[in-house]
N, C-alpha and C. Protein backbone atom coordinates (compact mmCIF):
# COMPACT_ATOMS: atom_id res chain seq x y z
N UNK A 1 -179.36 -90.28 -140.00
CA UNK A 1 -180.64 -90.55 -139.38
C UNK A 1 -181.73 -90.41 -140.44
N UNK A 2 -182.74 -91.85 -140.39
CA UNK A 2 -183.70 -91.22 -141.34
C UNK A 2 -184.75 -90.76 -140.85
N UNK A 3 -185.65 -89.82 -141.20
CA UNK A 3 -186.62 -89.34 -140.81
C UNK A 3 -188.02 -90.28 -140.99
N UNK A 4 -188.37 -90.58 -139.78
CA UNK A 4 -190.20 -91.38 -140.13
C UNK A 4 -191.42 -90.15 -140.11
N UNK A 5 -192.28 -91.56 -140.71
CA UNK A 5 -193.73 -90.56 -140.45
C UNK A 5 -194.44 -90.99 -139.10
N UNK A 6 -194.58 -90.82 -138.04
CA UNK A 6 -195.36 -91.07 -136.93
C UNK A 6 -196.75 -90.96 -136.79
N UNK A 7 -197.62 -91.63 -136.05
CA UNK A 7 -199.15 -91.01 -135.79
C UNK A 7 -199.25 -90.70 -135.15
N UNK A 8 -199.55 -89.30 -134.65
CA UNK A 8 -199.43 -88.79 -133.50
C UNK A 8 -200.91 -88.46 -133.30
N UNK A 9 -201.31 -87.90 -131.77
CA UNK A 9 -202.16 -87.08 -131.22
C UNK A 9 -201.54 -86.04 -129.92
N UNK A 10 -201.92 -85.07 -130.89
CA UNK A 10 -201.20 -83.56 -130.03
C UNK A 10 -202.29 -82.93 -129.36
N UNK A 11 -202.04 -82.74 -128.01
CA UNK A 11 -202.88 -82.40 -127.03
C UNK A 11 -202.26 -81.49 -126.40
N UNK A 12 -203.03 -79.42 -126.92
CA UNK A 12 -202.81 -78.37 -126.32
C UNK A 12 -203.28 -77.75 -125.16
N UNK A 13 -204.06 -78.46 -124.80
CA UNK A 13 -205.07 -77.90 -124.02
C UNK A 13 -206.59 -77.18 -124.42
N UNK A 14 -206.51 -77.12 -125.91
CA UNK A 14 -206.98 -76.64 -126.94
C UNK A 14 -208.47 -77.70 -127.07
N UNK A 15 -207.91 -78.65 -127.64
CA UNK A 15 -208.35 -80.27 -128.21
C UNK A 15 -207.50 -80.96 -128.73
N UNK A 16 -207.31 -82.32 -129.08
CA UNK A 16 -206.55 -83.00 -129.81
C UNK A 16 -206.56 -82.92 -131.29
N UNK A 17 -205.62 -83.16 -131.74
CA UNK A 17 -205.51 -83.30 -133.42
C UNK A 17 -204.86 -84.86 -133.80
N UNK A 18 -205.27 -85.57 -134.32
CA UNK A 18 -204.68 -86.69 -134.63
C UNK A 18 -204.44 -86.70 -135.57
N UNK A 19 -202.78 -87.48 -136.82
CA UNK A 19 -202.60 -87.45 -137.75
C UNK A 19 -201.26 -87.67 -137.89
N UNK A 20 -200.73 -87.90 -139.43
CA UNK A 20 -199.20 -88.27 -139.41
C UNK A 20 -198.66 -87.32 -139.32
N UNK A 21 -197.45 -87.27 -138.67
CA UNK A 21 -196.33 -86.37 -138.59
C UNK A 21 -194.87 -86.41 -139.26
N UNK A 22 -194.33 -85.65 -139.48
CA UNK A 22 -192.94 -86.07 -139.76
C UNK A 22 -191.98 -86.06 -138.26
N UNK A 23 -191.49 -87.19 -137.78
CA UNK A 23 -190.38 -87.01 -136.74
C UNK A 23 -189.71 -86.12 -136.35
N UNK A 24 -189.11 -85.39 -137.32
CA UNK A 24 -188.21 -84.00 -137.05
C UNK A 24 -189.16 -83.09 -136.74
N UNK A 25 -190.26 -83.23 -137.28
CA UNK A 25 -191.29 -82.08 -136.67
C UNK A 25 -191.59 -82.04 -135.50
N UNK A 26 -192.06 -83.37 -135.06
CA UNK A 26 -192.69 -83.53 -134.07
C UNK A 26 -191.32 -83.14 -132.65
N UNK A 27 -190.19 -83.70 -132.86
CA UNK A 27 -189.14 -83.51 -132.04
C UNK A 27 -188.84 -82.12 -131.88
N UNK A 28 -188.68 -81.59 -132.85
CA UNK A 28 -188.68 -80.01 -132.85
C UNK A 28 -189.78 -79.20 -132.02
N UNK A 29 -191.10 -79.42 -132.35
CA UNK A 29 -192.21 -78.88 -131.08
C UNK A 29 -192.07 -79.34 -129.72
N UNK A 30 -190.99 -80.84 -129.52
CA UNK A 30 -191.62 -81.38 -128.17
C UNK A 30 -190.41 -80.67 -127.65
N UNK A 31 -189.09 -79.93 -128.65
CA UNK A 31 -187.79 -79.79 -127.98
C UNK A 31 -188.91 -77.95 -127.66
N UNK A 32 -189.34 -77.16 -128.23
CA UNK A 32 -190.33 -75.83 -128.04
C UNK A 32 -190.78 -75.75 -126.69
N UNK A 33 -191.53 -77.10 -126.69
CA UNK A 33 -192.29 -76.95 -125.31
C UNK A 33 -191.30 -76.90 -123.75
N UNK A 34 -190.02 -76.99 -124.12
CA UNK A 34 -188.85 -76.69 -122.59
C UNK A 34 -188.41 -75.66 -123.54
N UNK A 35 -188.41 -74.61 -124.29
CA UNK A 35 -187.34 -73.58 -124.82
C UNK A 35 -187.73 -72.51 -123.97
N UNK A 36 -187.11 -71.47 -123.69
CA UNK A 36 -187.14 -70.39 -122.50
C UNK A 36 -187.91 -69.47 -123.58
N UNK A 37 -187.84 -68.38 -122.92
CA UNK A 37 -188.96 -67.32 -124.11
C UNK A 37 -188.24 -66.90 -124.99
N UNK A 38 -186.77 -66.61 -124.51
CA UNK A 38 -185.93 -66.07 -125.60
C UNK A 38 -185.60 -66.75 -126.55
N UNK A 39 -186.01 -68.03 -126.24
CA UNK A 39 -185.52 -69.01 -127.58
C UNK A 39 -186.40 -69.65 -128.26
N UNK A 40 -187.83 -69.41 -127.84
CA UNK A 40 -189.00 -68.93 -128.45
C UNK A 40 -189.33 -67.90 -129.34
N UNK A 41 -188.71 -66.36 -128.83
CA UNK A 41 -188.59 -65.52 -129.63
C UNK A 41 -188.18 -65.58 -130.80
N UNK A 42 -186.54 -66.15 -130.79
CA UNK A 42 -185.42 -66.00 -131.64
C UNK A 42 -186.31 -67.35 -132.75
N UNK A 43 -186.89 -68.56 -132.22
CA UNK A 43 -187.32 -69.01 -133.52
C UNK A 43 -188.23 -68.73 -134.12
N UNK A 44 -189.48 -68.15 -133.67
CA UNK A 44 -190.17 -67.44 -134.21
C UNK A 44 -189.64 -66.79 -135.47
N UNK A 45 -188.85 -65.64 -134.90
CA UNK A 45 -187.88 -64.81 -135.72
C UNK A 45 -187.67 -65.54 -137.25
N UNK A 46 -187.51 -66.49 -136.72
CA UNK A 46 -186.55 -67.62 -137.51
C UNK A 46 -187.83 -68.05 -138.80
N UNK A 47 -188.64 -68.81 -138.22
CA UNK A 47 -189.53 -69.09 -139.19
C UNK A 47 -191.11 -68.17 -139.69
N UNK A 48 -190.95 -67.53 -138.80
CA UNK A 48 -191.81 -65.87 -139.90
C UNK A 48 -190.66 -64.73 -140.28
N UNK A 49 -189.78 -64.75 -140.04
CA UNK A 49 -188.53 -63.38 -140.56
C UNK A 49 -189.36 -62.02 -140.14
N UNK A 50 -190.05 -62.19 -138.38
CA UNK A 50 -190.54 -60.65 -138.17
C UNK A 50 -190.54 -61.02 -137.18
N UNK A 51 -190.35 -59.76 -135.90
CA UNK A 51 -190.54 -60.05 -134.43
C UNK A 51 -191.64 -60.47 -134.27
N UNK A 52 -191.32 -60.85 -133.06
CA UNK A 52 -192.86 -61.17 -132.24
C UNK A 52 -193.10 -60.17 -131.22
N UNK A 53 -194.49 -60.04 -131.45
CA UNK A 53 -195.01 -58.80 -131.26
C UNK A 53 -195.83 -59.39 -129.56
N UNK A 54 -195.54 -60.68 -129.13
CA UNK A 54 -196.24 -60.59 -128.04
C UNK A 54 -195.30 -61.66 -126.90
N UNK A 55 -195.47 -61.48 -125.63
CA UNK A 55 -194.58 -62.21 -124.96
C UNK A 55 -195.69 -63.62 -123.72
N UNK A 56 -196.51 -63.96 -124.62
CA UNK A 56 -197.10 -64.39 -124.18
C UNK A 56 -196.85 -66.19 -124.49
N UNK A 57 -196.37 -67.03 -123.64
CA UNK A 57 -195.71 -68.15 -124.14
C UNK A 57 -196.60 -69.01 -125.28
N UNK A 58 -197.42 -69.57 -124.31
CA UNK A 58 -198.75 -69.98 -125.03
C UNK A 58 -198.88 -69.96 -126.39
N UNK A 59 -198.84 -68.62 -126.40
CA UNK A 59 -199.24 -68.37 -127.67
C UNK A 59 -198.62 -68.67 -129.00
N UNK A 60 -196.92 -67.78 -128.81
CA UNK A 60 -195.75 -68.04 -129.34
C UNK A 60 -195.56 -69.84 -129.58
N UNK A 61 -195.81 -70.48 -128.70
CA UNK A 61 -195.86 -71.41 -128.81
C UNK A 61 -196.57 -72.15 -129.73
N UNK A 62 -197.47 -72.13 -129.76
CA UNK A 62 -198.99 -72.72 -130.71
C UNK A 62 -198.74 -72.47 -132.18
N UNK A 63 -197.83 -70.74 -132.48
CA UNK A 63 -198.17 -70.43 -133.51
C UNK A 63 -196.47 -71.05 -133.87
N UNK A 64 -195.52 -71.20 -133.59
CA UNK A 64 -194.74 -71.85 -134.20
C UNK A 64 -194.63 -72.85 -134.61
N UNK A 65 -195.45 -73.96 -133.95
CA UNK A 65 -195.47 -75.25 -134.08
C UNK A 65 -196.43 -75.45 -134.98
N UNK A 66 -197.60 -74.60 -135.00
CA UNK A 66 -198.38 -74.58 -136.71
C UNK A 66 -197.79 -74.27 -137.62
N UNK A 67 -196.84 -72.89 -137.38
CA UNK A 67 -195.87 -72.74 -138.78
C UNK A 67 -195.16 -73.99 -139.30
N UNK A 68 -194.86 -74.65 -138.35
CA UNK A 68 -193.33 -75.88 -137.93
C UNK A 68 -193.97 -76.58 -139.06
N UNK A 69 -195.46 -77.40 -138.77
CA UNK A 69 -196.39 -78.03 -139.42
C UNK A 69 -196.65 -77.96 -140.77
N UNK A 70 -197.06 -76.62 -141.38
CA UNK A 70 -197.23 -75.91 -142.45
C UNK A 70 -196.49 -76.43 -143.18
N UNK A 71 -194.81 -75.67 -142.98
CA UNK A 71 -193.73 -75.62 -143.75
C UNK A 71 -193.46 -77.49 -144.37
N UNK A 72 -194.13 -78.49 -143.06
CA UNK A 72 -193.44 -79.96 -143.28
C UNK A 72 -194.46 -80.38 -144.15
N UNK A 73 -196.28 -80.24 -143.74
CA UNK A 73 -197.24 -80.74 -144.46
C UNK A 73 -198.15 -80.08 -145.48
N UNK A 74 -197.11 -78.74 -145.48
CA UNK A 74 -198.38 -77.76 -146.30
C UNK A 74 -199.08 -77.05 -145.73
N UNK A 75 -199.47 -75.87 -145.97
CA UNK A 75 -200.12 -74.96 -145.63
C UNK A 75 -201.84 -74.94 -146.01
N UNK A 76 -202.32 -74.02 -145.61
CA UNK A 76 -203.90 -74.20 -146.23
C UNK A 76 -204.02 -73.93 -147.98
N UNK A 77 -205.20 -74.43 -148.40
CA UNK A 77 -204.88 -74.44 -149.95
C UNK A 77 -205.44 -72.77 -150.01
N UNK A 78 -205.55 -72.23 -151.48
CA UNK A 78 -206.11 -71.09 -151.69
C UNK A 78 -207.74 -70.79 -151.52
N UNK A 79 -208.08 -72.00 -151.44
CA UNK A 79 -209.90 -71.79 -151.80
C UNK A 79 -210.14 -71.79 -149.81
N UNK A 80 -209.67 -72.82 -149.50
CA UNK A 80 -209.47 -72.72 -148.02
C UNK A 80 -209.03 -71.34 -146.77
N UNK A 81 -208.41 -70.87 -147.34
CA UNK A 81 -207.33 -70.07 -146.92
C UNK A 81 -208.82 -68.49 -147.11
N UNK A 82 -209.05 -68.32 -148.35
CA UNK A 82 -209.65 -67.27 -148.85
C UNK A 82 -211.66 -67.88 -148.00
N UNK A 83 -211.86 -68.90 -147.71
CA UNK A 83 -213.30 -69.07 -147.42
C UNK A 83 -213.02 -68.77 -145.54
N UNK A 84 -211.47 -68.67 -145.37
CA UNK A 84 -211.75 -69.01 -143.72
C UNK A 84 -211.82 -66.82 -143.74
N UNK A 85 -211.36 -66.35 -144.71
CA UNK A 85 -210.86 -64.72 -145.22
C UNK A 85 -212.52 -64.39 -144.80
N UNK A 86 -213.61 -65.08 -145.32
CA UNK A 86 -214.55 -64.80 -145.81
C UNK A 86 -215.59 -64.77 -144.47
N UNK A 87 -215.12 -65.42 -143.85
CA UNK A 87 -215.68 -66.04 -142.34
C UNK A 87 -215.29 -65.44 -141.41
N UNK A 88 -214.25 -64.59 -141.28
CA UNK A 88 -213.61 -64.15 -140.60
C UNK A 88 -214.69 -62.55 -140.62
N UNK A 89 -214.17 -61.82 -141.74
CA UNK A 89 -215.03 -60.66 -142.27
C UNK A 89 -216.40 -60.65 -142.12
N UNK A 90 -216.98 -61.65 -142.20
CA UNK A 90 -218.57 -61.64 -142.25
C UNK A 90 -219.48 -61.86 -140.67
N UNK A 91 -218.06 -62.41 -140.01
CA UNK A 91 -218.53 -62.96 -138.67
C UNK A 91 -219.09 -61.57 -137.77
N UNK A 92 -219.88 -61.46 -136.82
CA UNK A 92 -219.95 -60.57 -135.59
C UNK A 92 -219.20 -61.05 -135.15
N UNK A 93 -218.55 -59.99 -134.11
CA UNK A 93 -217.32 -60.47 -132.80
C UNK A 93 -218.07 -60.15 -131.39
N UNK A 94 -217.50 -61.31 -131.19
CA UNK A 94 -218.53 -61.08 -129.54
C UNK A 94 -217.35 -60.81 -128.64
N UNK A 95 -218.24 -58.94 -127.59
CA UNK A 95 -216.92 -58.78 -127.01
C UNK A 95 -217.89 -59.30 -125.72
N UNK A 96 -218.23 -59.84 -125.18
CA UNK A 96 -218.89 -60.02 -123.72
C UNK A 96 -218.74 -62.24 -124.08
N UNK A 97 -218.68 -62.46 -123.14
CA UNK A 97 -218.84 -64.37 -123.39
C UNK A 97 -220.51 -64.62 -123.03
N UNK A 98 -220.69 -65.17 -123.94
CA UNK A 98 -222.23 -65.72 -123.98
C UNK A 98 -222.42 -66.23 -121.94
N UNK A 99 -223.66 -66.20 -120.94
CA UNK A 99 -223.92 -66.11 -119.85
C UNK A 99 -223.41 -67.58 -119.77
N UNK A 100 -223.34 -68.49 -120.46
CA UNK A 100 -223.49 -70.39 -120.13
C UNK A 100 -221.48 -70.38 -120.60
N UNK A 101 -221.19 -69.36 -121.14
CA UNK A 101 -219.61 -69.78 -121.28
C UNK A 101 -218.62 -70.29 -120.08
N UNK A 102 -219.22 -69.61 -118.88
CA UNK A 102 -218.30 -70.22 -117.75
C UNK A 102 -218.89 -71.76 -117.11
N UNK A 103 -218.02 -72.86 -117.19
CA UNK A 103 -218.87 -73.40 -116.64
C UNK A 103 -217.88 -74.85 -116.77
N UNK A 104 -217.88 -75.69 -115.08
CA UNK A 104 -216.80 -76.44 -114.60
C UNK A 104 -217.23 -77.86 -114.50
N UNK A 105 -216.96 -78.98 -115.67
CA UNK A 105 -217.27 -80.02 -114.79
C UNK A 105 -219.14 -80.36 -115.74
N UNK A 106 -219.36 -79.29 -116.86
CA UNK A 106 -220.51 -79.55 -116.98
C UNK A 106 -221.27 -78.04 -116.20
N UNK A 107 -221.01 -77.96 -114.94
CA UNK A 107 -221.97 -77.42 -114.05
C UNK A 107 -221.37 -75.81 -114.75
N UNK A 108 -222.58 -75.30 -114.36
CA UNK A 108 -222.69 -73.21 -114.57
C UNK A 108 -221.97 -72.73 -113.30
N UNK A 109 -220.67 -71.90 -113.49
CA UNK A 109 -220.14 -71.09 -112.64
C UNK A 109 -220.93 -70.01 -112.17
N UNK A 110 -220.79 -69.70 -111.43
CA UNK A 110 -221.90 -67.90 -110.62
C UNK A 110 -220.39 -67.04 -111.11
N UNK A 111 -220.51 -66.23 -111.78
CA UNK A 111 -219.47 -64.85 -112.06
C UNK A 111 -220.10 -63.72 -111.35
N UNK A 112 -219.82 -62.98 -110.78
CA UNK A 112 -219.81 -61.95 -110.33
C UNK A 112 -219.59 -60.58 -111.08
N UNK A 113 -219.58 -59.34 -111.12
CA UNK A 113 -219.07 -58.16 -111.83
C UNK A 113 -218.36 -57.86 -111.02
N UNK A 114 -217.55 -58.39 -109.85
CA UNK A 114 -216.83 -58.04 -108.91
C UNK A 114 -217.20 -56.55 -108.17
N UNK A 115 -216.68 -55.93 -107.29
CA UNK A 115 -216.62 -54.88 -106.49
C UNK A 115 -216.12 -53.52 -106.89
N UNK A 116 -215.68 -53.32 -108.11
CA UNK A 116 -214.66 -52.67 -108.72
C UNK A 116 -215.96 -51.48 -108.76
N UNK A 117 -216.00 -50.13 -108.48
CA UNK A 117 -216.92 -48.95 -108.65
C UNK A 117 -216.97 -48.87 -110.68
N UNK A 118 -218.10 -48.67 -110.91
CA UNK A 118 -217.76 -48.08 -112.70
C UNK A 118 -216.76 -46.75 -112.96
N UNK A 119 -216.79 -46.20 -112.11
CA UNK A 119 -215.54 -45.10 -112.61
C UNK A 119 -214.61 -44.96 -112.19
N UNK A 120 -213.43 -45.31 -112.96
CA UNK A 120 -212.08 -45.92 -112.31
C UNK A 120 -211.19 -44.76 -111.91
N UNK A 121 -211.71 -43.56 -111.97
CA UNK A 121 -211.41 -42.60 -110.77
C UNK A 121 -211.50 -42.70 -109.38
N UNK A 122 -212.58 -43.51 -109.18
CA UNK A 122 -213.11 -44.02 -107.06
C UNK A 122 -212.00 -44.56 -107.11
N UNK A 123 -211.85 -44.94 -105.35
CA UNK A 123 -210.70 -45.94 -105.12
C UNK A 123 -211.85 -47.60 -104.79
N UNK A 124 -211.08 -48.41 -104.65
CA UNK A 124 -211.99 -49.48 -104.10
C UNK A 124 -212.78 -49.24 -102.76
N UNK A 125 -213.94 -50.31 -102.69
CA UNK A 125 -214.80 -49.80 -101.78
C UNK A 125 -213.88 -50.38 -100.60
N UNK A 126 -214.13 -49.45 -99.27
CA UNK A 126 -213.67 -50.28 -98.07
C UNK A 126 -212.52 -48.98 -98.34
N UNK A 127 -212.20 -47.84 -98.56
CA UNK A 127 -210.94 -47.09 -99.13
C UNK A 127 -212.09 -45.63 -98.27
N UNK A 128 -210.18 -44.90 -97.75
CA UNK A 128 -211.05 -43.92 -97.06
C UNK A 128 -210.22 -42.56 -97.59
N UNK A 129 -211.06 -41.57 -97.89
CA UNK A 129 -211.01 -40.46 -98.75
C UNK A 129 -210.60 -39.11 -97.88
N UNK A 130 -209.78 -38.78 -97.74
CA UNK A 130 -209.63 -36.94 -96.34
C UNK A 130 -209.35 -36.35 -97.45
N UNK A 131 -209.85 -34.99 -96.70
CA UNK A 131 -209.79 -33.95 -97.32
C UNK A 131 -209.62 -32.67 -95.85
N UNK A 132 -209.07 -31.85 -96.24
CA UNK A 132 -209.11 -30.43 -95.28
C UNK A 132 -209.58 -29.83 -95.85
N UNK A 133 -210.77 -29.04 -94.95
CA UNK A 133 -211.27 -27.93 -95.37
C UNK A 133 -211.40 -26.67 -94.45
N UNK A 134 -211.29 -26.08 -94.58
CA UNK A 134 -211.04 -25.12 -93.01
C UNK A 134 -211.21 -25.46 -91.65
N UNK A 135 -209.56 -26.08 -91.72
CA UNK A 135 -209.31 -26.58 -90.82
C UNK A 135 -209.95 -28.09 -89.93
N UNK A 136 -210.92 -28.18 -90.71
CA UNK A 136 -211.29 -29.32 -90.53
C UNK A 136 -210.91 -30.67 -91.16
N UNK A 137 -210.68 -31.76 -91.19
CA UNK A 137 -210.55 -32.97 -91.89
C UNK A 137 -211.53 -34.13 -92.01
N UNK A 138 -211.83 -34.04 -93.72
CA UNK A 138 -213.14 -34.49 -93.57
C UNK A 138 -213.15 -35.99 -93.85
N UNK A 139 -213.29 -37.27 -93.68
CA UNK A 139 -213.19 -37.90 -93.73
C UNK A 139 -214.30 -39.23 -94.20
N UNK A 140 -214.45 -40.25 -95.91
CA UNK A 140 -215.33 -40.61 -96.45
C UNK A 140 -214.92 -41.74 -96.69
N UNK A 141 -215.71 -42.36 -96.21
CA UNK A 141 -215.26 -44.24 -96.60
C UNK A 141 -216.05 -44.13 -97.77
N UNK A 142 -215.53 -45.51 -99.06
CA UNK A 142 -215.78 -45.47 -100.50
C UNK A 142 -217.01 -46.70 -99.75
N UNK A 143 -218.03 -46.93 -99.95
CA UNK A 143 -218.99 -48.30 -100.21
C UNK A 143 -219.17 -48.76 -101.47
N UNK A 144 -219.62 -50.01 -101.36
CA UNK A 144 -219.92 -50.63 -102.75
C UNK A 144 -220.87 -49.23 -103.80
N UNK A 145 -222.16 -48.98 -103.10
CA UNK A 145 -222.71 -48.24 -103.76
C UNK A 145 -223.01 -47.32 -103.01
N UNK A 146 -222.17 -46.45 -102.58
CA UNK A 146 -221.92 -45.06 -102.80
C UNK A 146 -221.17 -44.60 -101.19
N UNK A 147 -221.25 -44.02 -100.72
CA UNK A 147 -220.05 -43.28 -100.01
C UNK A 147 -220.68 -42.81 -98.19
N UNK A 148 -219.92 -43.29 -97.47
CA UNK A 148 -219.88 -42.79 -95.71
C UNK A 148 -219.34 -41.60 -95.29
N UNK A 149 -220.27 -40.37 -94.51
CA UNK A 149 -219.45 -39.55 -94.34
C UNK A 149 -220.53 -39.10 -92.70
N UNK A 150 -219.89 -39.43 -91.82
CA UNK A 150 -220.47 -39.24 -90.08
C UNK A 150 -221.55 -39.72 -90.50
N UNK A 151 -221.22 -40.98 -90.37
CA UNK A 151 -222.48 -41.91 -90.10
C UNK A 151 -223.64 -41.86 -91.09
N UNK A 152 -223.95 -40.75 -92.21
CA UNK A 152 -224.63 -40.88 -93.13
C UNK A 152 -224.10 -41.36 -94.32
N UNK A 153 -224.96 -41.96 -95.43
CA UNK A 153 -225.12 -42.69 -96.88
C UNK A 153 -225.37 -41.48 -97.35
N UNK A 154 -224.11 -41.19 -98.67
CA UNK A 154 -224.70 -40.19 -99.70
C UNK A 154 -224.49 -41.76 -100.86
N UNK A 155 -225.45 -40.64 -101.78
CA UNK A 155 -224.74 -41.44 -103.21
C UNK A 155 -223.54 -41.16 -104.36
N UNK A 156 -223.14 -39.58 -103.95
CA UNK A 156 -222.02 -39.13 -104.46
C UNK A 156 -221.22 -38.32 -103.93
N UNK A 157 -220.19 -38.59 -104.17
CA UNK A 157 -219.01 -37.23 -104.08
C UNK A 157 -219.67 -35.72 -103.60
N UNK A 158 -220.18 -35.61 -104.57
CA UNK A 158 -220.63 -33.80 -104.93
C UNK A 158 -221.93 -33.76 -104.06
N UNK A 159 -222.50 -34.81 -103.08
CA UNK A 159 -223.60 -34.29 -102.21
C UNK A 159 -222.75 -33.99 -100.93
N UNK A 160 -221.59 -34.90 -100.44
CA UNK A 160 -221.06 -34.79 -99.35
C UNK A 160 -219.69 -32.99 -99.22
N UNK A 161 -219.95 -32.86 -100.45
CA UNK A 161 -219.24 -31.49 -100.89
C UNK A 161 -219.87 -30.43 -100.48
N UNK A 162 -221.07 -30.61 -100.96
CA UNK A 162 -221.90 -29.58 -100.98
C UNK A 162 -222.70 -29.91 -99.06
N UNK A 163 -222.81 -30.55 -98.62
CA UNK A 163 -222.92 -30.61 -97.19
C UNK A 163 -222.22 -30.52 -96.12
N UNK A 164 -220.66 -30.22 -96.58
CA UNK A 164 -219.41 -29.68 -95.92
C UNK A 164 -219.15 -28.39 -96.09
N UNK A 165 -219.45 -27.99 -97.56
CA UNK A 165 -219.15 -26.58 -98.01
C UNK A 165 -220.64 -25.31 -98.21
N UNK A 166 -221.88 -26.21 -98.09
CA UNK A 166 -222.97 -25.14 -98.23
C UNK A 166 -222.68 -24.82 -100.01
N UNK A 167 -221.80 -25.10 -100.71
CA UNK A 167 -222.03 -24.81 -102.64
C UNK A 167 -221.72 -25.80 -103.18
N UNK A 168 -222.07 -25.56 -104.20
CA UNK A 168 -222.09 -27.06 -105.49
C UNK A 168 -220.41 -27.19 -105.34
N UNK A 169 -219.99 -28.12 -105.64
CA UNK A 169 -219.18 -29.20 -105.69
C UNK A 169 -218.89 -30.04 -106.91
N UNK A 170 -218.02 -30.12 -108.10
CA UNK A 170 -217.70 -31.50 -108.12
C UNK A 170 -216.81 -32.23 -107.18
N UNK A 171 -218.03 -33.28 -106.76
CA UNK A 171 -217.14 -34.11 -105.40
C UNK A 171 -215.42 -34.73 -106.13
N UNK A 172 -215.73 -34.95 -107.23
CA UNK A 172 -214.07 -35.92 -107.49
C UNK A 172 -212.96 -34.68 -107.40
N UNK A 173 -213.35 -33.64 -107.87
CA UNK A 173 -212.35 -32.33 -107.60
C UNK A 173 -212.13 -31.63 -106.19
N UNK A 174 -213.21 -31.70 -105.62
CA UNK A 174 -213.32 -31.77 -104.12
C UNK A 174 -212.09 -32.39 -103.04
N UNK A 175 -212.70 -33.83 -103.59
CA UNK A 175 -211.40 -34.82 -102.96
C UNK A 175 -210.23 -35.40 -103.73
N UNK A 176 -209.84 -34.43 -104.71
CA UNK A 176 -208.19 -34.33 -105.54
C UNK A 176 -208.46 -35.64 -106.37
N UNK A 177 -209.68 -36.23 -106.53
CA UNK A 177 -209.09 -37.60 -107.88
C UNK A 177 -209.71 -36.79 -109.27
N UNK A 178 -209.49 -35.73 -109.82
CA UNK A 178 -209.36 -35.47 -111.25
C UNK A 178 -208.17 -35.41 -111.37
N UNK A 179 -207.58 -35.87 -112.91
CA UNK A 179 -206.34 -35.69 -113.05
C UNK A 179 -206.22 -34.52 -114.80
N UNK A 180 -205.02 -33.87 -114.65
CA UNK A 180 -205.11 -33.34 -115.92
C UNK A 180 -204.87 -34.28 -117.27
N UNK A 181 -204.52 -33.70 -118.10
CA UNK A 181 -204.36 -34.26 -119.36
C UNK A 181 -202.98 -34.68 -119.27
N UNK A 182 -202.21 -34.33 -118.77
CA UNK A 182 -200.71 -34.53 -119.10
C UNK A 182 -200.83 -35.44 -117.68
N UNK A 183 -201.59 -36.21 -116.89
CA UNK A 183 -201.71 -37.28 -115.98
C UNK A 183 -201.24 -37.31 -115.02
N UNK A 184 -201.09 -35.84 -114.42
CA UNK A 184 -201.17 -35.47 -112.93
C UNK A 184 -202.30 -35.42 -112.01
N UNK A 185 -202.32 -35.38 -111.21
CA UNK A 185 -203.48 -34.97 -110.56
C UNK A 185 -203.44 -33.55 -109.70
N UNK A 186 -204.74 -33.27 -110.17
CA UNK A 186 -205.16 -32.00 -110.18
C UNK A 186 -205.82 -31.66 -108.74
N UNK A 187 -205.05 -30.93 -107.41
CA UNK A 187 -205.14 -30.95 -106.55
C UNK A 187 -206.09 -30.12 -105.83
N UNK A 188 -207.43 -30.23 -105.10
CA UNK A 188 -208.38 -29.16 -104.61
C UNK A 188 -207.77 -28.01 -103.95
N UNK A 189 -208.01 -26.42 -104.35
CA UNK A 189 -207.89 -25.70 -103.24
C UNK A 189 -208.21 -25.51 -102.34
N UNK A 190 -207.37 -25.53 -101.15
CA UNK A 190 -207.60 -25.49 -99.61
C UNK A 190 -207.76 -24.39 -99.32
């Protein structure tokens, strides 16, 4: 069999790349895109000589078929290779996505910060909290912003503590969500 050069345009979902290919290359990525993970893995393996450190297909994917590429058309040159070094290092990294990044069709998505409380000790809101306390059982629905206990709104833990018990309170120790260091949880005395 002889091997041709093809013109291809490869479309990742990424963007397209247009350009010649070698046949065996190209057959080799299109045989990648049906390989199971394990046989993803194992070529990986194959053409960097180090595990792969992630099991994420996608990814594994992308980066073999650039290696695949490399090895057939060459790799980046040195001046290339060392200016992208340079760009990389010098860049800020943005950990938040710019406000206009979501967005479908052209049009701006509405994102939300979802419902999730900031301290991932609470449970979700709509979540109901007991506790015994002499002999009583006290009982606290979680709200978006802040907490139900007989029909009144506190804003924390440690007010509805201290209005059950008459003394200061930390409310999260109160109602058993501290946990120790070794990642138990650390249970209120009754």
């Amino acid at each position: 069999m002889v091997a041709k050069s093809v013109n291809v345009t490869v479309v990742d979902g990424y963007g397209e790349e247009s350009g010649t290919m070698d046949n065996a290359v190209l057959m080799e990525i299109e045989k990648l895109r049906r390989a199971s993970m394990a046989s993803l893995r194992e070529k990986f393996r194959e053409v960097f000589q180090e595990e792969a450190r992630t099991r994420h297909r996608g990814h594994l994917f992308r980066r073999i078929a650039w290696r695949l590429q490399a090895l057939a058309e060459g790799d980046l040159s040195e001046r290339a290779r060392g200016r992208a070094n340079e760009i990389a290092q010098d860049a800020d990294l943005r950990m938040i996505a710019p406000r206009d990044f979501f967005s479908v069709g052209g049009e701006q998505v509405e994102t939300t910060g979802g419902n999730r409380p900031k301290d991932r000790r609470l449970p979700l809101p709509g979540a109901m909290l007991s506790r015994k306390w002499k002999g009583r059982t006290i009982l606290v629905e979680v709200l978006v912003k802040g907490f139900r206990y007989e029909n009144q709104q506190y804003t924390s833990l440690s007010a509805i503590a201290v209005a059950v018990t008459g003394t200061r309170w930390n409310g999260l120790a109160f109602f058993g969500l501290t946990w120790t260091t070794g990642g138990e949880r650390k249970h209120a005395k009754k």
